[in-house]
Protein backbone atom coordinates (compact mmCIF):
# COMPACT_ATOMS: atom_id res chain seq x y z
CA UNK A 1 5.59 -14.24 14.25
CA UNK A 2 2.31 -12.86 12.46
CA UNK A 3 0.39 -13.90 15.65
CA UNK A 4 1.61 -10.76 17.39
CA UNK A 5 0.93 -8.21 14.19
CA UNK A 6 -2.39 -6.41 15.08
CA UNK A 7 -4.03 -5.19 11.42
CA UNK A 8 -5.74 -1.86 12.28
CA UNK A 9 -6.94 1.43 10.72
CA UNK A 10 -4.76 4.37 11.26
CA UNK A 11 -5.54 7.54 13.47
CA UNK A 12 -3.86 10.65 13.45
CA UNK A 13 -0.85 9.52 16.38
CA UNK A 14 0.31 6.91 13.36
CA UNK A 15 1.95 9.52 11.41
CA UNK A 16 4.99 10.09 12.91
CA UNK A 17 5.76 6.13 12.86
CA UNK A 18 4.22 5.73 9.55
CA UNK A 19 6.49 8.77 8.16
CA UNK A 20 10.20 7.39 9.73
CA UNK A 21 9.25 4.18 7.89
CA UNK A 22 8.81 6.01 4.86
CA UNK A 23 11.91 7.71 4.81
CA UNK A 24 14.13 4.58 5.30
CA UNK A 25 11.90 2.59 2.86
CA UNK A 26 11.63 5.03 -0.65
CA UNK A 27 13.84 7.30 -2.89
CA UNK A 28 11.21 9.64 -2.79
CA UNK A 29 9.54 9.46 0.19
CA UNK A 30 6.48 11.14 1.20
CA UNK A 31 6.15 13.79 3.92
CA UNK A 32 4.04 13.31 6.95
CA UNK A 33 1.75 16.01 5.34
CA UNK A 34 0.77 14.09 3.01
CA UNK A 35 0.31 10.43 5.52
CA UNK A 36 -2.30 13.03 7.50
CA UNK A 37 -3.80 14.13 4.53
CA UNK A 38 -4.40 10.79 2.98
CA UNK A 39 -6.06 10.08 6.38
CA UNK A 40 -8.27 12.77 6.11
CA UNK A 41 -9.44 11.32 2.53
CA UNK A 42 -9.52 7.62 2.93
CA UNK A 43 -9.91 6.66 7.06
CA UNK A 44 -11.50 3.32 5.79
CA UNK A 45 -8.97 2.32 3.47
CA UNK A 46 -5.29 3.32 5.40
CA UNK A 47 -4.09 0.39 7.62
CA UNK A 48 -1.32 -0.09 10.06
CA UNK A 49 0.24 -3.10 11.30
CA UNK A 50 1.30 -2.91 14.97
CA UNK A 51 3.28 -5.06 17.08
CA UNK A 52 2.74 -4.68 21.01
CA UNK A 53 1.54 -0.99 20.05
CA UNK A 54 4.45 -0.40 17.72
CA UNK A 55 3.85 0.75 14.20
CA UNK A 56 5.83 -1.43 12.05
CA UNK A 57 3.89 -1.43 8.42
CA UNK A 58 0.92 0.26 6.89
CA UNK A 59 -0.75 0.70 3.30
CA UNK A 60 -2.62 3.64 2.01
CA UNK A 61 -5.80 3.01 -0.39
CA UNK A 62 -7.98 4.82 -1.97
CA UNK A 63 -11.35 3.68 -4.04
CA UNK A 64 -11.83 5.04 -7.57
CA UNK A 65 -14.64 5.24 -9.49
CA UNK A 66 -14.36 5.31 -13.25
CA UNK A 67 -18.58 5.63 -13.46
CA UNK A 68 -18.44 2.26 -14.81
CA UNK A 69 -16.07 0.31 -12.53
CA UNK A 70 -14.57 1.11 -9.04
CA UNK A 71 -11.20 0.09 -8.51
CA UNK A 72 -9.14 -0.15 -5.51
CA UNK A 73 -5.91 1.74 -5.22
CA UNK A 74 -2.87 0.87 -2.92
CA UNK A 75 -0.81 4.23 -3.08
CA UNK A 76 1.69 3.36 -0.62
CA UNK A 77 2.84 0.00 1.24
CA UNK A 78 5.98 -0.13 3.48
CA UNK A 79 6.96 -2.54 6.37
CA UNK A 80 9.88 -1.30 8.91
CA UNK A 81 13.17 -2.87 8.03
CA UNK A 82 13.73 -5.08 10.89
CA UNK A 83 10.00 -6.32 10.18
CA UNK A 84 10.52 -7.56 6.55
CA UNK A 85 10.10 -10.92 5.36
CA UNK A 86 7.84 -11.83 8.08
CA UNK A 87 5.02 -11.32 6.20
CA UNK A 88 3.22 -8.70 7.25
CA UNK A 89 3.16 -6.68 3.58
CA UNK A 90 1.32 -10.03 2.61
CA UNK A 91 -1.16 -9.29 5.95
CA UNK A 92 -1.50 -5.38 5.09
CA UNK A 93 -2.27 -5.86 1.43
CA UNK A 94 -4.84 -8.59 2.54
CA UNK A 95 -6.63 -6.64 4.80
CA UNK A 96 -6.58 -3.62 2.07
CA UNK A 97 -8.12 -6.23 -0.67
CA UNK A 98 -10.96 -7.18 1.94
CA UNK A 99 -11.71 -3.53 2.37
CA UNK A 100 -11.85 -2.78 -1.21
CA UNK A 101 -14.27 -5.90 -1.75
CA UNK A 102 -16.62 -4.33 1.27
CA UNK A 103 -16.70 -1.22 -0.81
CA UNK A 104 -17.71 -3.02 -3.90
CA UNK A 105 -14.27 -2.58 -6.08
CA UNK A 106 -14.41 -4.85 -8.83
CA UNK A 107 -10.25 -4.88 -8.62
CA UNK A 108 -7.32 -3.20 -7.16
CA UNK A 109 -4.42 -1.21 -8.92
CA UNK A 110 -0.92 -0.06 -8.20
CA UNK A 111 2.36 1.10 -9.44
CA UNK A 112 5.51 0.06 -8.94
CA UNK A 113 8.90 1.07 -10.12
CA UNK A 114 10.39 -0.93 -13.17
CA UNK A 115 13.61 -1.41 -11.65
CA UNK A 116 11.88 -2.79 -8.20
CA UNK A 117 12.41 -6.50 -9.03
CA UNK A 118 11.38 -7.75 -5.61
CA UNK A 119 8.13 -5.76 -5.00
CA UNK A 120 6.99 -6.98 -8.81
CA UNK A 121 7.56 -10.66 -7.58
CA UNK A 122 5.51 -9.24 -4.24
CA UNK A 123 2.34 -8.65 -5.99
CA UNK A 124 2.73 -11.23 -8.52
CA UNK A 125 2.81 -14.26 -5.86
CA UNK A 126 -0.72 -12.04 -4.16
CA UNK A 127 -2.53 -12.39 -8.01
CA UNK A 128 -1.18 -8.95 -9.17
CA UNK A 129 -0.41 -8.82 -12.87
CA UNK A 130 1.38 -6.22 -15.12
CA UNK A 131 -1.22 -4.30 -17.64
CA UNK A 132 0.38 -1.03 -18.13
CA UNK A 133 4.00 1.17 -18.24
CA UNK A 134 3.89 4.39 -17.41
CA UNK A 135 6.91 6.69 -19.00
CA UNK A 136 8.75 8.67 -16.54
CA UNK A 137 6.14 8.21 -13.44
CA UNK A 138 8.12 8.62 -10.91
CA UNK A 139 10.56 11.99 -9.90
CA UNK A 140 13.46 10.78 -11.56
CA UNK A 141 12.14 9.42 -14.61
CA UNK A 142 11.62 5.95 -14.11
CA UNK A 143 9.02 4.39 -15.57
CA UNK A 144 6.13 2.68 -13.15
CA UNK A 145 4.62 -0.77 -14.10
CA UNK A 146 0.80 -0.78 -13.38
CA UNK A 147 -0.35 -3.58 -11.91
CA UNK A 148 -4.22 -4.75 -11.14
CA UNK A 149 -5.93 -7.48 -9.60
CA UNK A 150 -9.38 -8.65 -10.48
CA UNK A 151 -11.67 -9.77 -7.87
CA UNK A 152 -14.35 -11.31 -10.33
């Protein structure tokens, strides 16, 4: 039922909801700290996708600019577990893509962990393909796939 998913930006009373999501949905999760201090950096570019007032997914982005290219950056997606499969990662990474396009990103970037089969298949099916692995990325040593989109 995507009709009742309301795609907004974050504000500063998110963080709490974003951060239990977190901590059910990663290994490593981050700490709420860090949620309000990617808010502070990128309030254009952090979403949250709320049912009847409820935070039940977001995504964190960030824009980077190499001096010849700026790229988009999805740092963090995560959807509530009772909320999965309903498509609403789909509607959050959307509505980070469009954002990234406003702000004249030529593409958007991620990482993802080798062993996380599903999320892979994820981005694939949204036009995400593998360039890169990164050796021992993540805190216990697994490796991250990059992944990148193009928009032209």
């Amino acid at each position: 039922m995507l009709e009742d998913i309301a795609i907004r930006r974050t504000r500063p009373g998110d963080i709490d909801s974003i951060s239990r999501i977190e901590q059910v949905s990663f290994k490593d999760p981050w700490k709420a700290a860090v949620f309000a201090e990617s808010l502070t950096y990128f309030p254009e570019t952090f979403f949250v996708a709320a049912r009847q007032g409820e935070v039940v997914g977001f995504i964190v982005g960030g824009l980077e600019d190499t001096g010849e290219e700026i790229y988009g950056h999805i740092c963090n997606l995560a959807v509530a577990p009772a909320c999965r499969k309903q498509g609403i990662a789909r509607r959050l990474v959307q509505r980070e893509e469009q954002q990234f396009a406003v702000e004249l990103a030529t593409g958007v970037q991620l990482e993802v962990r080798v062993s996380n089969r599903d999320a892979q298949r994820f981005y694939r099916r949204l036009g995400y393909r593998a360039v890169l692995r990164f050796a021992g990325y993540y805190a216990n040593g697994e490796d991250a796939l990059v992944m990148m989109k193009w928009f032209r």
